[in-house]
C-alpha atoms as a PDB file:
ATOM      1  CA  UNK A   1      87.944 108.870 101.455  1.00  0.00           C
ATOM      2  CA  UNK A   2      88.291 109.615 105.395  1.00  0.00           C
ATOM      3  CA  UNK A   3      85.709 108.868 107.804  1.00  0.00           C
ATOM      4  CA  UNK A   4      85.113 112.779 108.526  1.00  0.00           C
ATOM      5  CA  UNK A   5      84.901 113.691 105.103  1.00  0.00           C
ATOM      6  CA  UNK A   6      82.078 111.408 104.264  1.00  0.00           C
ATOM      7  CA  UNK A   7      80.038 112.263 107.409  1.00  0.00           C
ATOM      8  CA  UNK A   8      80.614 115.900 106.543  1.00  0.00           C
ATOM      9  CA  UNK A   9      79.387 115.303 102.940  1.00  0.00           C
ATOM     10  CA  UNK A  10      76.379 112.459 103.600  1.00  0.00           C
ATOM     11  CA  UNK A  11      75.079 115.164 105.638  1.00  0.00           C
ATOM     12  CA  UNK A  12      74.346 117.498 103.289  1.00  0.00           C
ATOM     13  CA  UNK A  13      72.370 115.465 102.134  1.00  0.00           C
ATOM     14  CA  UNK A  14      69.940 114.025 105.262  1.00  0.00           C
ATOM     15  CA  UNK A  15      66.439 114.991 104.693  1.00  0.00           C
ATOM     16  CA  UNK A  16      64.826 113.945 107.656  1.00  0.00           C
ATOM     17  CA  UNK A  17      62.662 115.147 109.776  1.00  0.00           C
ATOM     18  CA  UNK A  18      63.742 117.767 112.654  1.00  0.00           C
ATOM     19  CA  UNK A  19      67.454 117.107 111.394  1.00  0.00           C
ATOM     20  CA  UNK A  20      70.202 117.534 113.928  1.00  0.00           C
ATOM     21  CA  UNK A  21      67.485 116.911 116.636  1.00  0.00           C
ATOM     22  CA  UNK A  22      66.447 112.888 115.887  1.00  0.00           C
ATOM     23  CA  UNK A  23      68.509 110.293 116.284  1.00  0.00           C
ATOM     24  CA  UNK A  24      65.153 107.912 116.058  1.00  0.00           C
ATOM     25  CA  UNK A  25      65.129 108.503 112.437  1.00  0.00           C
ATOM     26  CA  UNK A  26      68.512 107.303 111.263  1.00  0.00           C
ATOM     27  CA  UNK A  27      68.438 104.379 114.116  1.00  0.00           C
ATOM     28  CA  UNK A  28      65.011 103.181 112.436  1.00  0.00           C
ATOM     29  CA  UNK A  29      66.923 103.540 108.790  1.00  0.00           C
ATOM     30  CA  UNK A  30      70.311 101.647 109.844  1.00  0.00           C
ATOM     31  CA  UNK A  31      67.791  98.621 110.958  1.00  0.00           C
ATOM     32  CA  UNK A  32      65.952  98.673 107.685  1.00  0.00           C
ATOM     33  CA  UNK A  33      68.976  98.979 105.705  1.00  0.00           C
ATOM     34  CA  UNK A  34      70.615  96.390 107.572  1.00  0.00           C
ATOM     35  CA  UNK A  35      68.032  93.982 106.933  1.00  0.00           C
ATOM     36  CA  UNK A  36      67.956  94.366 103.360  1.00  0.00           C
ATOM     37  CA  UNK A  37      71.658  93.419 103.526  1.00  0.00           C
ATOM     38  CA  UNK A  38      70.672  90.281 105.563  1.00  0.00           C
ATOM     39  CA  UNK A  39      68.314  89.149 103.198  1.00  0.00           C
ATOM     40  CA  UNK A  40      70.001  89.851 100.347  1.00  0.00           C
ATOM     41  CA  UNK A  41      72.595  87.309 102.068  1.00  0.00           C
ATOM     42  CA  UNK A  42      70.194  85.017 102.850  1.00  0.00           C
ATOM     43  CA  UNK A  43      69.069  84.918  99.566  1.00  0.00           C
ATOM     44  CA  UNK A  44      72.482  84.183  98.596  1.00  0.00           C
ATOM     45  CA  UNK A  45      72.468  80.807 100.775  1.00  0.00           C
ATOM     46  CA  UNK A  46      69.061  80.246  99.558  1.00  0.00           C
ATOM     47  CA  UNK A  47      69.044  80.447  95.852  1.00  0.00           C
ATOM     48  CA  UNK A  48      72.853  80.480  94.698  1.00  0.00           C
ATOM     49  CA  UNK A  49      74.271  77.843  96.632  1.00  0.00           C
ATOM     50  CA  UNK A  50      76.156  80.498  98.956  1.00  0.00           C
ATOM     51  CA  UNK A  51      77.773  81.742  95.899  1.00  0.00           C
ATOM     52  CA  UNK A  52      78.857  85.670  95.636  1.00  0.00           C
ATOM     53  CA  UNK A  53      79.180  86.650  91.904  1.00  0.00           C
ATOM     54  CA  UNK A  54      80.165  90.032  90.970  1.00  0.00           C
ATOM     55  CA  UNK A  55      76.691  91.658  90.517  1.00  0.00           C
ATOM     56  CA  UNK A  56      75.333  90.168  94.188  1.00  0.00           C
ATOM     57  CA  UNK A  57      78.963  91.895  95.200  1.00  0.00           C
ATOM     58  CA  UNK A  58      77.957  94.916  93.856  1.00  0.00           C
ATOM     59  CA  UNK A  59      74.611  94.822  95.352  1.00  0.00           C
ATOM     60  CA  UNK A  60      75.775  94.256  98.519  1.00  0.00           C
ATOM     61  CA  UNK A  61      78.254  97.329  97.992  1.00  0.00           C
ATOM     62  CA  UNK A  62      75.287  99.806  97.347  1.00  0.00           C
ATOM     63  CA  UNK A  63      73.449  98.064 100.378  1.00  0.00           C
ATOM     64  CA  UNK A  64      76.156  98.681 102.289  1.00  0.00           C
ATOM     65  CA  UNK A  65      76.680 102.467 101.286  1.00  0.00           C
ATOM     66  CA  UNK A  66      73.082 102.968 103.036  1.00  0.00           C
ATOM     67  CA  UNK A  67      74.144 101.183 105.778  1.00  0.00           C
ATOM     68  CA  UNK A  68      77.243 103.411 105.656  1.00  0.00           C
ATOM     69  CA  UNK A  69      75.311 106.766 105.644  1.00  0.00           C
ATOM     70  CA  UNK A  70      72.690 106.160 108.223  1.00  0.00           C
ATOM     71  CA  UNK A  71      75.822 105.490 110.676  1.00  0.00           C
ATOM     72  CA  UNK A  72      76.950 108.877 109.888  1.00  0.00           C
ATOM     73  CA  UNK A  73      73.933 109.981 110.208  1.00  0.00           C
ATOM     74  CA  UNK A  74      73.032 108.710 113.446  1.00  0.00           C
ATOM     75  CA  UNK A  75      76.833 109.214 114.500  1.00  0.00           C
ATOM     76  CA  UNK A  76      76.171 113.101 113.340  1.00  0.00           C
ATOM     77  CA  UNK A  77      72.535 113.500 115.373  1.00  0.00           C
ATOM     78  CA  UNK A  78      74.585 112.113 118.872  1.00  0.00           C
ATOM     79  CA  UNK A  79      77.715 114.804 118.355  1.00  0.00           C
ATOM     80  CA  UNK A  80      80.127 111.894 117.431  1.00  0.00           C
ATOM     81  CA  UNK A  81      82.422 111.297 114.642  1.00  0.00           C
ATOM     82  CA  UNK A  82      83.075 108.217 112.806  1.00  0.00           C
ATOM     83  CA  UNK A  83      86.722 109.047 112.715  1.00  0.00           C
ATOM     84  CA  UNK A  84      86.749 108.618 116.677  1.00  0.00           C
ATOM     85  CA  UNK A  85      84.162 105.909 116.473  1.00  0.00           C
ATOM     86  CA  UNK A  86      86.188 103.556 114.461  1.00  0.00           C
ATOM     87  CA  UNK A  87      89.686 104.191 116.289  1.00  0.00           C
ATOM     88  CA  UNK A  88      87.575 103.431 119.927  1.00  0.00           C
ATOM     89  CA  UNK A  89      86.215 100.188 118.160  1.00  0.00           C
ATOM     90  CA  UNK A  90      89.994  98.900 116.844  1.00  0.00           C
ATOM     91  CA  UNK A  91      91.430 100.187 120.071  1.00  0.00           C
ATOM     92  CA  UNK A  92      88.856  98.132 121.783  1.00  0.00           C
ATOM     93  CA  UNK A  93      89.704  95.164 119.373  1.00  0.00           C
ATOM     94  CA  UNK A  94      93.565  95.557 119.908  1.00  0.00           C
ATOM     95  CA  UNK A  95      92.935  95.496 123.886  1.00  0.00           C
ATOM     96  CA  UNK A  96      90.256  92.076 123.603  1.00  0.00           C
ATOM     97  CA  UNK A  97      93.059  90.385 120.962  1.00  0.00           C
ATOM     98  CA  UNK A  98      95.561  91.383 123.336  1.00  0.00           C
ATOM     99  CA  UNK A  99      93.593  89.829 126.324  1.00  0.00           C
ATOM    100  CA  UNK A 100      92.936  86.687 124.680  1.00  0.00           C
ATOM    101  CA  UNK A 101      88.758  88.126 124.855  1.00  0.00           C
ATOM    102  CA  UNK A 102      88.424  88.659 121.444  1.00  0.00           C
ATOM    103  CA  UNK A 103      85.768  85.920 121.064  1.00  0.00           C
ATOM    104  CA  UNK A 104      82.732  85.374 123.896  1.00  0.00           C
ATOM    105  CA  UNK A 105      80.170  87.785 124.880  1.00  0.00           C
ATOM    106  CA  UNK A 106      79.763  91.458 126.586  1.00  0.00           C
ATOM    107  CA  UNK A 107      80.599  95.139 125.710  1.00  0.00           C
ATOM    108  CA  UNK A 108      82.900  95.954 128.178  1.00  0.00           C
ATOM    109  CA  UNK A 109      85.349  92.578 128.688  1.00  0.00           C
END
């Protein structure tokens, strides 16, 4: 699936307060959801000996589909698309790699 075609589609589906007009919302789900993935991680390293069987994997993949949709959400309430968003971020990538800057600190090096 593209990029634009799942932000077009998630967003039927955004029932959110003032939709289209609060990007707090989404930001405050992406941290949440995030989280969850982090502890389901840490849990990982905590009680399986850092091992990822198939139904942590799968976990992980549905914790990561929320994570997935409150970027395009957020993305979607700021007027950008996650088509653009990801070619800036390997374009940015290419150029640090490229540079020799890939690792360190700071947005803009």
């Amino acid at each position: 699936m593209e990029l634009r075609t799942y932000q077009e589609r998630s967003r039927q589906t955004a029932l959110y307060p003032q939709v289209g007009n609060n990007p707090i919302y989404p930001t405050l789900g992406l941290c949440g959801e995030a989280g969850e993935v982090a502890d389901k991680i840490k849990k990982v390293l905590r009680d399986r000996g850092g091992v990822f069987d198939a139904q942590i994997r799968d976990d992980l993949r549905l914790e990561l589909g929320d994570v997935l949709w409150y970027v395009a959400q957020l993305a979607s309430e700021l007027n950008l698309d996650l088509e653009d968003i990801a070619a800036a971020n390997l374009a940015k990538l290419a150029s640090r790699a490229d540079r020799n800057v890939i690792g360190g600190s700071g947005d803009r090096r």
